[in-house]
N, C-alpha and C. Protein backbone atom coordinates (compact mmCIF):
# COMPACT_ATOMS: atom_id res chain seq x y z
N UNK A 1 -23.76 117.36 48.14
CA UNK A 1 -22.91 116.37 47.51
C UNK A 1 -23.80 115.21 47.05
N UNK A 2 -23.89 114.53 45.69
CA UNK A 2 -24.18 114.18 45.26
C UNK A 2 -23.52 112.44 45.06
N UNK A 3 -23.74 111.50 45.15
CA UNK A 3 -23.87 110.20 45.35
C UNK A 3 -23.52 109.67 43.81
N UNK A 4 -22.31 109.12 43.29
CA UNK A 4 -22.35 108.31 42.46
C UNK A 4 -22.49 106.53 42.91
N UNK A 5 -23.33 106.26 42.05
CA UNK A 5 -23.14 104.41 42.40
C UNK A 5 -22.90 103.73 41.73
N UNK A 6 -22.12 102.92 41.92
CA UNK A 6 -21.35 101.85 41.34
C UNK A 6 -22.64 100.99 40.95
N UNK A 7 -22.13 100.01 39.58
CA UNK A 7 -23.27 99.30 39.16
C UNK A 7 -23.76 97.99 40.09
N UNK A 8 -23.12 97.63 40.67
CA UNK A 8 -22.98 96.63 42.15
C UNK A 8 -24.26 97.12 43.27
N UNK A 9 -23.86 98.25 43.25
CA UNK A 9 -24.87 99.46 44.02
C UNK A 9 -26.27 99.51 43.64
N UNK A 10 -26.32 99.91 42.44
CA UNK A 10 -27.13 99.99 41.22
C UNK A 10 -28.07 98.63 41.28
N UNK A 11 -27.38 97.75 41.16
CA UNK A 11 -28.47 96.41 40.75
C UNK A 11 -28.77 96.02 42.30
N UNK A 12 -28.23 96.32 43.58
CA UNK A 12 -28.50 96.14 44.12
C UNK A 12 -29.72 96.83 45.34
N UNK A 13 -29.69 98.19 44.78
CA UNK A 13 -30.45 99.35 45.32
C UNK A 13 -31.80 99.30 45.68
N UNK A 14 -32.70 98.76 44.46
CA UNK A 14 -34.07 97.84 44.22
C UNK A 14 -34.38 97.38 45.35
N UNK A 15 -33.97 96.94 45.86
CA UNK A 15 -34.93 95.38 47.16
C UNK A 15 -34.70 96.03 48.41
N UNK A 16 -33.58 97.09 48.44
CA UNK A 16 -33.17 97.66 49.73
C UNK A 16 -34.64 98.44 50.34
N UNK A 17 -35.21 99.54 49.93
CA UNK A 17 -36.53 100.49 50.43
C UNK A 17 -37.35 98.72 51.15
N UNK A 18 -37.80 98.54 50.28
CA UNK A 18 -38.58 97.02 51.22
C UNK A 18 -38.28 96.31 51.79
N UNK A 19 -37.13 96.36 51.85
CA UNK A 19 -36.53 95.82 53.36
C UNK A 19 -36.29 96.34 55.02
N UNK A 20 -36.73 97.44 54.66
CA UNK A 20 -36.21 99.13 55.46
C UNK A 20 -35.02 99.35 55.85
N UNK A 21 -34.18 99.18 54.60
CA UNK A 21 -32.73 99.58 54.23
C UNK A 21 -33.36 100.80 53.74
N UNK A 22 -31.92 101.98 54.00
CA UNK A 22 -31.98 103.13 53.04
C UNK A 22 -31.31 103.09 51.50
N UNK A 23 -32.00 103.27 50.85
CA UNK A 23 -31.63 102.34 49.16
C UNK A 23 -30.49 103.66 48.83
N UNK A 24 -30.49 104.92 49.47
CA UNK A 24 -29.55 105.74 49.75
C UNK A 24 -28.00 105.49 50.36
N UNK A 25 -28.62 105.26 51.53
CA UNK A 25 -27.17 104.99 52.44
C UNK A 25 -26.80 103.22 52.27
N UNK A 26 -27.41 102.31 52.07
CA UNK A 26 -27.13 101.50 52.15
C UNK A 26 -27.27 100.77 53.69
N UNK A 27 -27.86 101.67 54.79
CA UNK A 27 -27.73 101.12 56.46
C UNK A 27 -29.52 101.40 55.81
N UNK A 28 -29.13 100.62 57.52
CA UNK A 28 -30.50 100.33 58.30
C UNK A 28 -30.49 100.90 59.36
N UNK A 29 -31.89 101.72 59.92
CA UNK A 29 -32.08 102.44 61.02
C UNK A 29 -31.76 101.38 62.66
N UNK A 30 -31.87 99.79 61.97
CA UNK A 30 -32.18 99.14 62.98
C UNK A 30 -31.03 99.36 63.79
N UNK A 31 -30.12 99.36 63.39
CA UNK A 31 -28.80 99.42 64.00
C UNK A 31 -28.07 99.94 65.25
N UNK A 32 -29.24 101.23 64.87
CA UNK A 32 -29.41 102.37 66.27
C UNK A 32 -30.04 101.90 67.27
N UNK A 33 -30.33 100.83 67.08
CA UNK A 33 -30.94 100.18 68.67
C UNK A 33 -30.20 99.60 69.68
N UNK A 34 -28.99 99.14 68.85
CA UNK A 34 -27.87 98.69 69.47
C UNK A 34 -27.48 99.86 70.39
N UNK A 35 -27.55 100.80 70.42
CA UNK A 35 -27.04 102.40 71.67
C UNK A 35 -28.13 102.46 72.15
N UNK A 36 -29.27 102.52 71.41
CA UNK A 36 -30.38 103.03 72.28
C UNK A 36 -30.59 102.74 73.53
N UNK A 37 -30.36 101.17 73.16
CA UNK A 37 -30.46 99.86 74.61
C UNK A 37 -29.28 100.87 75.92
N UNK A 38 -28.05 101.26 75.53
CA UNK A 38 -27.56 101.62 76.43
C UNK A 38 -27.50 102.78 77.00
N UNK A 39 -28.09 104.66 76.25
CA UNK A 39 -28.49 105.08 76.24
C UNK A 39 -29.82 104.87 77.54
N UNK A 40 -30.54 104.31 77.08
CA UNK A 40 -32.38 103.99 78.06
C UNK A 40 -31.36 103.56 79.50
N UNK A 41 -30.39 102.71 79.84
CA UNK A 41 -29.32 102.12 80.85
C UNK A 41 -28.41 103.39 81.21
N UNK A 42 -28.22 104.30 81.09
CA UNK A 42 -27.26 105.15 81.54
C UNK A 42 -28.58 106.54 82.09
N UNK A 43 -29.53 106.46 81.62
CA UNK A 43 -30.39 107.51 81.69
C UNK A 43 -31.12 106.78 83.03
N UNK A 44 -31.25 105.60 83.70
CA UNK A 44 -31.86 105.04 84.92
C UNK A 44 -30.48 105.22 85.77
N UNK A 45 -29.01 105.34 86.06
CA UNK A 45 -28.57 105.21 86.19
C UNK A 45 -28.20 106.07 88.00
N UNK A 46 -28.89 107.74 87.70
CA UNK A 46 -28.81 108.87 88.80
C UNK A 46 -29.53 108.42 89.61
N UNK A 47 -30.75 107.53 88.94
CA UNK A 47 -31.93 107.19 90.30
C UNK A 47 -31.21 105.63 90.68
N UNK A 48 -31.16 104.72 89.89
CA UNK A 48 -30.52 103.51 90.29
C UNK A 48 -29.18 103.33 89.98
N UNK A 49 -28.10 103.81 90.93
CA UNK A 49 -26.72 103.63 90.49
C UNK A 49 -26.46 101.85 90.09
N UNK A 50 -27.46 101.03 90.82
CA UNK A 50 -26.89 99.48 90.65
C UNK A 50 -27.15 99.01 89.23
N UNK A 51 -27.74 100.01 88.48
CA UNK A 51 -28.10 99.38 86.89
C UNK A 51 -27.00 99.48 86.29
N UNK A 52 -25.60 99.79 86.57
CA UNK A 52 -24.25 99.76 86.35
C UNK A 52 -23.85 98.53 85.79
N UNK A 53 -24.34 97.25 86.49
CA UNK A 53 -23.92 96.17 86.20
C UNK A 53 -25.20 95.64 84.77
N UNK A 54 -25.76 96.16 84.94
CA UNK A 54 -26.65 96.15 83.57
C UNK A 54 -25.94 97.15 82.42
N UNK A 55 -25.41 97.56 82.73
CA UNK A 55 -24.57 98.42 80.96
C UNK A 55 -23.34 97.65 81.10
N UNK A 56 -22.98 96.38 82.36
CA UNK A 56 -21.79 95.85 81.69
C UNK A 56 -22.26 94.86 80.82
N UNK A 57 -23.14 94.37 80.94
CA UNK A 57 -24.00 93.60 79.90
C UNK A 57 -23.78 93.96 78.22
N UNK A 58 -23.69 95.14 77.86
CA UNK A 58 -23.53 96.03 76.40
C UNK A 58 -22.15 96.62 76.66
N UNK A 59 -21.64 95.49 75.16
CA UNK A 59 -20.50 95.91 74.54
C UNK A 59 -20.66 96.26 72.66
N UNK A 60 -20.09 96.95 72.65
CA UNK A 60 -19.33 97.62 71.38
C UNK A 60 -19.80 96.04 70.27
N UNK A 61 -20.80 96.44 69.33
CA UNK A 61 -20.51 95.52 68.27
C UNK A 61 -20.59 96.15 67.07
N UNK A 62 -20.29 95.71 65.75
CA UNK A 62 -20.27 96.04 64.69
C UNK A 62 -21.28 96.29 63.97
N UNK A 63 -21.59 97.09 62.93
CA UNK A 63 -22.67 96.57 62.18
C UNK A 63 -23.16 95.53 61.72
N UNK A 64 -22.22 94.84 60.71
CA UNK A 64 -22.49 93.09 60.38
C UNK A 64 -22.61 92.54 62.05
N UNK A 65 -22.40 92.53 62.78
CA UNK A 65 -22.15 91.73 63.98
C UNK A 65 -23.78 91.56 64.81
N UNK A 66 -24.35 93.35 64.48
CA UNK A 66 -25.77 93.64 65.13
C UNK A 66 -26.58 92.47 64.41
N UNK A 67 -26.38 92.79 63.20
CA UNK A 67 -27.46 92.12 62.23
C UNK A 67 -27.50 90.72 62.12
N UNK A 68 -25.65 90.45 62.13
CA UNK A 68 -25.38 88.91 62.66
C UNK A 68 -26.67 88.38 63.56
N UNK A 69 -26.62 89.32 64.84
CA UNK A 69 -26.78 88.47 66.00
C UNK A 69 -28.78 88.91 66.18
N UNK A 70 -29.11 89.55 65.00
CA UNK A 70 -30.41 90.61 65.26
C UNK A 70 -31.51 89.50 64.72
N UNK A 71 -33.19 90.01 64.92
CA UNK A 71 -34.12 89.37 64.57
C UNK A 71 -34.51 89.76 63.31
N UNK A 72 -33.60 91.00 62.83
CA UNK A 72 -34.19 91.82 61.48
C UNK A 72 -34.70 90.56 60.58
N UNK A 73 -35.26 90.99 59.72
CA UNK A 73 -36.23 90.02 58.93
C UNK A 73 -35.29 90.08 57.46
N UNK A 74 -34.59 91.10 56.93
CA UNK A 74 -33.42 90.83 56.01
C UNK A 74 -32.15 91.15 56.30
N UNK A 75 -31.70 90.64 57.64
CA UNK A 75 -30.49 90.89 58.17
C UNK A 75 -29.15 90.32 56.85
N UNK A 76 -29.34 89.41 56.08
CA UNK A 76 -28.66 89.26 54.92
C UNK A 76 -28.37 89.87 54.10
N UNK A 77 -29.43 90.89 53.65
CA UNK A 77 -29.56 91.65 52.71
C UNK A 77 -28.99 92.90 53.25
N UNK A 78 -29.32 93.11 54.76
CA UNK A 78 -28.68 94.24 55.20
C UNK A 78 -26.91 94.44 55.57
N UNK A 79 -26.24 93.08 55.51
CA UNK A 79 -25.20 93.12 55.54
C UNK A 79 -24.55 92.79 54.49
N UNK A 80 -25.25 92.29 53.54
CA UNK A 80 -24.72 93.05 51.74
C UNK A 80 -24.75 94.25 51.62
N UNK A 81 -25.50 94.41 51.88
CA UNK A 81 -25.94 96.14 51.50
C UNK A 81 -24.75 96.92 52.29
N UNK A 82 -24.34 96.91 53.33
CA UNK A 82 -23.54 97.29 54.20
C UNK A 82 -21.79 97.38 53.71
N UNK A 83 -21.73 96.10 53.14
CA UNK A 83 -20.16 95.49 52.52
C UNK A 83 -20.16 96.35 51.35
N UNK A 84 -20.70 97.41 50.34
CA UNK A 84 -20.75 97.62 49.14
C UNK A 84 -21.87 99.08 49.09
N UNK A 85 -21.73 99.54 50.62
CA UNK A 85 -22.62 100.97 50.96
C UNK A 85 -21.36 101.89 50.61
N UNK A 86 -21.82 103.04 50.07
CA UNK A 86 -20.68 104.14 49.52
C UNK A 86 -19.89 104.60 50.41
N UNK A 87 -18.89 104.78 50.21
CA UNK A 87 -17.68 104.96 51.23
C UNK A 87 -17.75 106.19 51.91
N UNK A 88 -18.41 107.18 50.79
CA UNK A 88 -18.99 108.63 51.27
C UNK A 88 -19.62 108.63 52.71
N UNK A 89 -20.67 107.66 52.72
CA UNK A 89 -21.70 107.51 53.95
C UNK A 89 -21.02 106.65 54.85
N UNK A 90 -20.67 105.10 54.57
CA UNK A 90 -20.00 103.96 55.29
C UNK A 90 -18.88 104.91 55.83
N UNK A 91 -17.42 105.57 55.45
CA UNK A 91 -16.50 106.10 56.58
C UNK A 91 -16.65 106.39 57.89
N UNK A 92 -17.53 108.29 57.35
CA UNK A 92 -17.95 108.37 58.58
C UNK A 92 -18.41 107.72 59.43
N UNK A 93 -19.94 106.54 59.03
CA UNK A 93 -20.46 106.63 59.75
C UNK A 93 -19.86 105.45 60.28
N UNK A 94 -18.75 104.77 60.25
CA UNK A 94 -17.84 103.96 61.34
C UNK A 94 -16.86 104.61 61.92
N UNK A 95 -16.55 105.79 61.56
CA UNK A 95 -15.66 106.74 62.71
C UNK A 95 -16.65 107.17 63.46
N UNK A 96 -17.36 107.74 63.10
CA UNK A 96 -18.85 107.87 64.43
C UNK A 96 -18.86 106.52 65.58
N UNK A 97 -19.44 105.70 64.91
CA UNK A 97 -19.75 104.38 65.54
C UNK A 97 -18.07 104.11 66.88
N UNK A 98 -17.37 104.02 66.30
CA UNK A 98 -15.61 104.28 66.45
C UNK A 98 -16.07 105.06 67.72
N UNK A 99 -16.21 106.27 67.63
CA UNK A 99 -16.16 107.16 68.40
C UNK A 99 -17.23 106.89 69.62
N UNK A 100 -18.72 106.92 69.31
CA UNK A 100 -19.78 106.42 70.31
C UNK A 100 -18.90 105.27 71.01
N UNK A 101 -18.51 104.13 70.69
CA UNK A 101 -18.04 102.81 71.34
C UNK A 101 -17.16 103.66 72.29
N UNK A 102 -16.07 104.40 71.99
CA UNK A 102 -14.77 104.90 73.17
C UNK A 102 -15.69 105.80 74.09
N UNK A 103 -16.54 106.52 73.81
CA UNK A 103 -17.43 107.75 74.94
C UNK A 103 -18.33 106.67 75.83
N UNK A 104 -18.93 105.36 75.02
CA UNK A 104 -19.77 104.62 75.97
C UNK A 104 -18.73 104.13 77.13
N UNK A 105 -17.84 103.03 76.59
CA UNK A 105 -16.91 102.11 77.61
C UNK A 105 -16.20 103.25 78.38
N UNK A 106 -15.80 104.18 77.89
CA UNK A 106 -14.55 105.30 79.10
C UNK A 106 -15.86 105.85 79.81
N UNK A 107 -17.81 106.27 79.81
CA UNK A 107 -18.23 106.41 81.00
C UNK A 107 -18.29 105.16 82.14
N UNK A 108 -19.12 104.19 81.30
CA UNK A 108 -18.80 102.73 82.27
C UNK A 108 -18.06 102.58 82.98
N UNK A 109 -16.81 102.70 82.23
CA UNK A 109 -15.64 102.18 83.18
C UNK A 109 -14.92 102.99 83.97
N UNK A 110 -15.28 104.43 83.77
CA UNK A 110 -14.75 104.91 85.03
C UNK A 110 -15.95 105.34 85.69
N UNK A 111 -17.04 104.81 85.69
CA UNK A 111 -18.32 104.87 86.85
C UNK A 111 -17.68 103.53 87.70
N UNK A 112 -17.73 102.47 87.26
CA UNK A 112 -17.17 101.43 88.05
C UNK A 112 -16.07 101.70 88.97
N UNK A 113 -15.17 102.33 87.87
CA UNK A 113 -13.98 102.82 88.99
C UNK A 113 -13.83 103.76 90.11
N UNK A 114 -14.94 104.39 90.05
CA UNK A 114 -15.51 105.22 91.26
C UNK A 114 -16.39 104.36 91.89
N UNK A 115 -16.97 103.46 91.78
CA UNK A 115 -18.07 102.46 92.63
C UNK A 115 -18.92 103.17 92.56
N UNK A 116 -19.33 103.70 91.39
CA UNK A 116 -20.87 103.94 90.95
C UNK A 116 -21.76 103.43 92.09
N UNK A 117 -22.01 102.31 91.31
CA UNK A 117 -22.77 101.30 92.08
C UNK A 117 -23.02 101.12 93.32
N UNK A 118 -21.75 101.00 94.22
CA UNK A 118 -21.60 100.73 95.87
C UNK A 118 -21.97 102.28 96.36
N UNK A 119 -21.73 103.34 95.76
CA UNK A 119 -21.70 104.57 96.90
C UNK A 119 -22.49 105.22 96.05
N UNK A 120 -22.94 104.88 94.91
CA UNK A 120 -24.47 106.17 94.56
C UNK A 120 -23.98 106.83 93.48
N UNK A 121 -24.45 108.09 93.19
CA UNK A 121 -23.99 109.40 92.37
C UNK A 121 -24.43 110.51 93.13
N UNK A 122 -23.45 111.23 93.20
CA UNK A 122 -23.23 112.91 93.45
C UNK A 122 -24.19 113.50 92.69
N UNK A 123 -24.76 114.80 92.95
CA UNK A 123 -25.56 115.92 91.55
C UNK A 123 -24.41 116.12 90.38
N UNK A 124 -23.38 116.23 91.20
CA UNK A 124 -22.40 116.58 89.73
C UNK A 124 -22.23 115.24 88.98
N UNK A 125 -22.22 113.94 89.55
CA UNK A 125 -21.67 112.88 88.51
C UNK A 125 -23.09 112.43 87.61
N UNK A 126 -24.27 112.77 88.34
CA UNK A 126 -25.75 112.25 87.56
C UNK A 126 -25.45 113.84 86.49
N UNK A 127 -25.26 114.61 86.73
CA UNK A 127 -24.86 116.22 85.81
C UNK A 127 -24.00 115.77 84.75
N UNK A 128 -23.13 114.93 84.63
CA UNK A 128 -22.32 114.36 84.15
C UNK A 128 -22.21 113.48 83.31
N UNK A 129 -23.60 112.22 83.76
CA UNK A 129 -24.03 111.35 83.08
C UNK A 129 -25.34 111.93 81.82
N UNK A 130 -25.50 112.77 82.36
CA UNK A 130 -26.60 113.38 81.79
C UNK A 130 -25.75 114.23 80.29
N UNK A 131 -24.60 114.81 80.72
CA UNK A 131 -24.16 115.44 79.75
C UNK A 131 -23.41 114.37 78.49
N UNK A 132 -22.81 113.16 79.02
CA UNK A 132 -22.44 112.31 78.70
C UNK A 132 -23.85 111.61 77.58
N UNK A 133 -24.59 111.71 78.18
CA UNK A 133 -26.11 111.03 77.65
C UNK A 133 -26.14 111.89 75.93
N UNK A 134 -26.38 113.31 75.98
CA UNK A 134 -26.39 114.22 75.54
C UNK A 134 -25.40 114.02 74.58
N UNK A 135 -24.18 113.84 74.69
CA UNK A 135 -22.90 113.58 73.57
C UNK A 135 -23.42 112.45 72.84
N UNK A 136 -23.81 111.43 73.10
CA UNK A 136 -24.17 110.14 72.82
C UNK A 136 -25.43 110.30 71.93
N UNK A 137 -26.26 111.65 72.07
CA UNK A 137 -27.78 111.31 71.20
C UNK A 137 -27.28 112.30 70.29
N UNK A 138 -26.85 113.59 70.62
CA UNK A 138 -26.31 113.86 69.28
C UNK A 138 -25.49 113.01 67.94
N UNK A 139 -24.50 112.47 68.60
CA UNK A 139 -23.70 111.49 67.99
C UNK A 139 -24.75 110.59 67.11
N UNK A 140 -25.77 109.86 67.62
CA UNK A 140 -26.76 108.85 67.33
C UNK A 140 -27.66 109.67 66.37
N UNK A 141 -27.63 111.06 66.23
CA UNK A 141 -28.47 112.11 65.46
C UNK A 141 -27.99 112.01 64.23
N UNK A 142 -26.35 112.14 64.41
CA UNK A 142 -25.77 112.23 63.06
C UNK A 142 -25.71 110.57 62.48
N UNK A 143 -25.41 109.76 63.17
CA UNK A 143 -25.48 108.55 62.41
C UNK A 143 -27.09 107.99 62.26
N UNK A 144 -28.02 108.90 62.36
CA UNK A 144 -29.36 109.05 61.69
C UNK A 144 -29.16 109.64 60.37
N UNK A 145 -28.65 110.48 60.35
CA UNK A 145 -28.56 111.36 59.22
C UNK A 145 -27.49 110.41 58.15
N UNK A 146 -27.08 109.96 58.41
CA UNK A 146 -25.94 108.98 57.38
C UNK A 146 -26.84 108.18 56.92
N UNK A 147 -27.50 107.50 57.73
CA UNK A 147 -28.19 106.19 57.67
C UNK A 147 -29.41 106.70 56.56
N UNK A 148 -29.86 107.87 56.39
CA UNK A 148 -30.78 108.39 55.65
C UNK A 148 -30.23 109.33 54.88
N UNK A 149 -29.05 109.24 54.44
CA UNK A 149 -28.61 109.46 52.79
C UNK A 149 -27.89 111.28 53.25
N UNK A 150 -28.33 111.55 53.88
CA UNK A 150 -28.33 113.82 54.44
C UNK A 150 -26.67 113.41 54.57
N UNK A 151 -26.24 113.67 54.15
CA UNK A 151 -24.54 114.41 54.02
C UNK A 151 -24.46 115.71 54.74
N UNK A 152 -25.76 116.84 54.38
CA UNK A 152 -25.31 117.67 54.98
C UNK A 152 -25.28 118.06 56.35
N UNK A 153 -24.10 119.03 56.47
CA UNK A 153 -24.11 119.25 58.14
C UNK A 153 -23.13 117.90 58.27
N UNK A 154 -22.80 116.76 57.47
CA UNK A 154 -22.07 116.42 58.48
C UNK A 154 -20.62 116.53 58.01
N UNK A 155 -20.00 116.57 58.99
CA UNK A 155 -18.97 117.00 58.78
C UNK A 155 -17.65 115.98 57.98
N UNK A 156 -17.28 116.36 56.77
CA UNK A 156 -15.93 114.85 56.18
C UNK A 156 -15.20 115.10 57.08
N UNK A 157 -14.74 113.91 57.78
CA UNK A 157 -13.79 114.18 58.67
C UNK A 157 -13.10 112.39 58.39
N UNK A 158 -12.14 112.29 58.24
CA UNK A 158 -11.19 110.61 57.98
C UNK A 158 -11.72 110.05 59.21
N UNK A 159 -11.55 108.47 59.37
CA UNK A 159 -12.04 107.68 60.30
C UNK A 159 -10.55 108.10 61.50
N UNK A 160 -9.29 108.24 60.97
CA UNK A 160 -8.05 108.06 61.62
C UNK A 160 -8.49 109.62 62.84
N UNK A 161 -9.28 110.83 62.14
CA UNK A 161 -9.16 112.13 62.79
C UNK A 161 -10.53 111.65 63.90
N UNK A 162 -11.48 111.08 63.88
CA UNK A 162 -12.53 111.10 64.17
C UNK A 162 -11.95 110.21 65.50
N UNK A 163 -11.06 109.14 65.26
CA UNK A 163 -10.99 108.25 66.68
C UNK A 163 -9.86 108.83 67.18
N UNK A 164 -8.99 109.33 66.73
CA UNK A 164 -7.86 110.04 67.12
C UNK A 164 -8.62 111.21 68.52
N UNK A 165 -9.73 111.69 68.07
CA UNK A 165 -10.71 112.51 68.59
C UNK A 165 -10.87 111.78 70.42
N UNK A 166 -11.81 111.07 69.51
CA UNK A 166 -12.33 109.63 70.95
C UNK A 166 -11.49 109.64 71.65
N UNK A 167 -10.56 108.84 71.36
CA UNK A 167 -9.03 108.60 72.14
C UNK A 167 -9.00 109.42 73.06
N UNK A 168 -8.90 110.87 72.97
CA UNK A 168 -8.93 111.86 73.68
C UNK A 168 -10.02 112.48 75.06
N UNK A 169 -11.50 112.20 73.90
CA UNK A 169 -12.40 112.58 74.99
C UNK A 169 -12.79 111.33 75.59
N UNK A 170 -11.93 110.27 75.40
CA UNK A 170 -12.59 109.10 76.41
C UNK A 170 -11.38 109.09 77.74
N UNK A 171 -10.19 110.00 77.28
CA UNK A 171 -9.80 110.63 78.86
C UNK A 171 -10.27 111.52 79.62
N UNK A 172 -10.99 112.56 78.66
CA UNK A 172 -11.33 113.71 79.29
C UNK A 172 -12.80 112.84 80.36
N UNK A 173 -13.08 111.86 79.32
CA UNK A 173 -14.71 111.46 80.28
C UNK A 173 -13.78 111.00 81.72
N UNK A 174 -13.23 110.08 81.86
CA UNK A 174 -12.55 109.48 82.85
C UNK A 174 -12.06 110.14 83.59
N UNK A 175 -11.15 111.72 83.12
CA UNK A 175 -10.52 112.53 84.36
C UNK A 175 -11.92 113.26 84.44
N UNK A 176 -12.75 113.41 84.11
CA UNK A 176 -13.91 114.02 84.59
C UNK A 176 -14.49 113.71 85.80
N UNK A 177 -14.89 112.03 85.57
CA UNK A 177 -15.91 111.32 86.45
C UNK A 177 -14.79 111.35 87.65
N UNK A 178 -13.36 110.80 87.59
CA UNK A 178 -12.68 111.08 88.67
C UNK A 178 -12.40 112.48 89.68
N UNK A 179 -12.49 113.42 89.10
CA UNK A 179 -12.67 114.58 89.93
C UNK A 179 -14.00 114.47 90.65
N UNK A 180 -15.06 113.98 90.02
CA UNK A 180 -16.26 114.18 90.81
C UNK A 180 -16.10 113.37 92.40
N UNK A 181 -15.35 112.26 92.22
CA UNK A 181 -15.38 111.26 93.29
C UNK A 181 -14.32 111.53 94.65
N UNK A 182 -12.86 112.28 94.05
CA UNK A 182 -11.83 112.74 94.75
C UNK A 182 -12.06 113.49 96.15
């Protein structure tokens, strides 16, 4: 699938590559650092259950919001670029984002609700976190692939089907982690 751009797009496309915007997608790779941070925090987690209170630290922010709050060096330019990125790439990749946010907070919060922290992890709940980890870098794979223009492989799917999705497996994470603890 092939990319039409609007002339907005167009005059704006230029300055994006030197900024290390994708003059394609219109994102920035930086963005992915925002998970990574919690990701690297859920992966210490089997050996140190108390780093729990360190992923309550990381919440859910936006794209404009990362860049808002980021050291990027054209965080301006990257949240133009962002407001007026093709809808083709921008949908998904905020039903993604959508989706990562409900799989991060429903493990958190039902690790807490088992007292992670106070009583440890089981082999099955670090098995768990691990698989959880795993959902999360794939996920972060494909919003690589957005972020660098590749359509393919990913799947059109509406933002409404994609969280409608979440919604779901952020119970399944929760009755999960709760069986482990029962």
């Amino acid at each position: 699938m092939s990319i039409v751009y609007t002339d907005a797009q167009l005059a704006l496309q230029g300055r994006l590559e030197a900024a290390n915007i994708n003059p394609a997608s219109f994102l920035a790779t930086d963005y992915l650092n925002h998970y990574n941070e919690i990701v690297m925090l859920l992966e210490m987690l089997p050996d140190m259950p108390d780093m729990i209170e360190d992923c309550d630290d990381w919440a859910p922010k936006s794209y404009v919001q990362h860049f808002e709050d980021s050291g990027f060096t054209a965080k301006k330019l990257a949240i133009e670029a962002y407001g007026i990125a093709p809808d083709v790439i921008r949908k998904p990749f905020e039903a993604i984002c959508a989706k990562l946010d409900k799989l991060i907070v429903g493990t958190v919060a039902g690790l807490h609700k088992v007292g992670a922290a106070e009583r440890g992890l089981t082999g099955d709940a670090a098995a768990l976190i691990k698989a959880r980890i795993e959902q999360v870098q794939g996920m972060l794979m494909t919003l690589n692939q957005l972020i660098h223009g590749k359509l393919e492989g990913v799947k059109a799917a509406t933002k409404a089907e994609i969280v409608d999705h979440a919604e779901e497996e952020a119970a399944q994470t929760q009755a999960d982690i709760d069986k482990l603890f029962d």
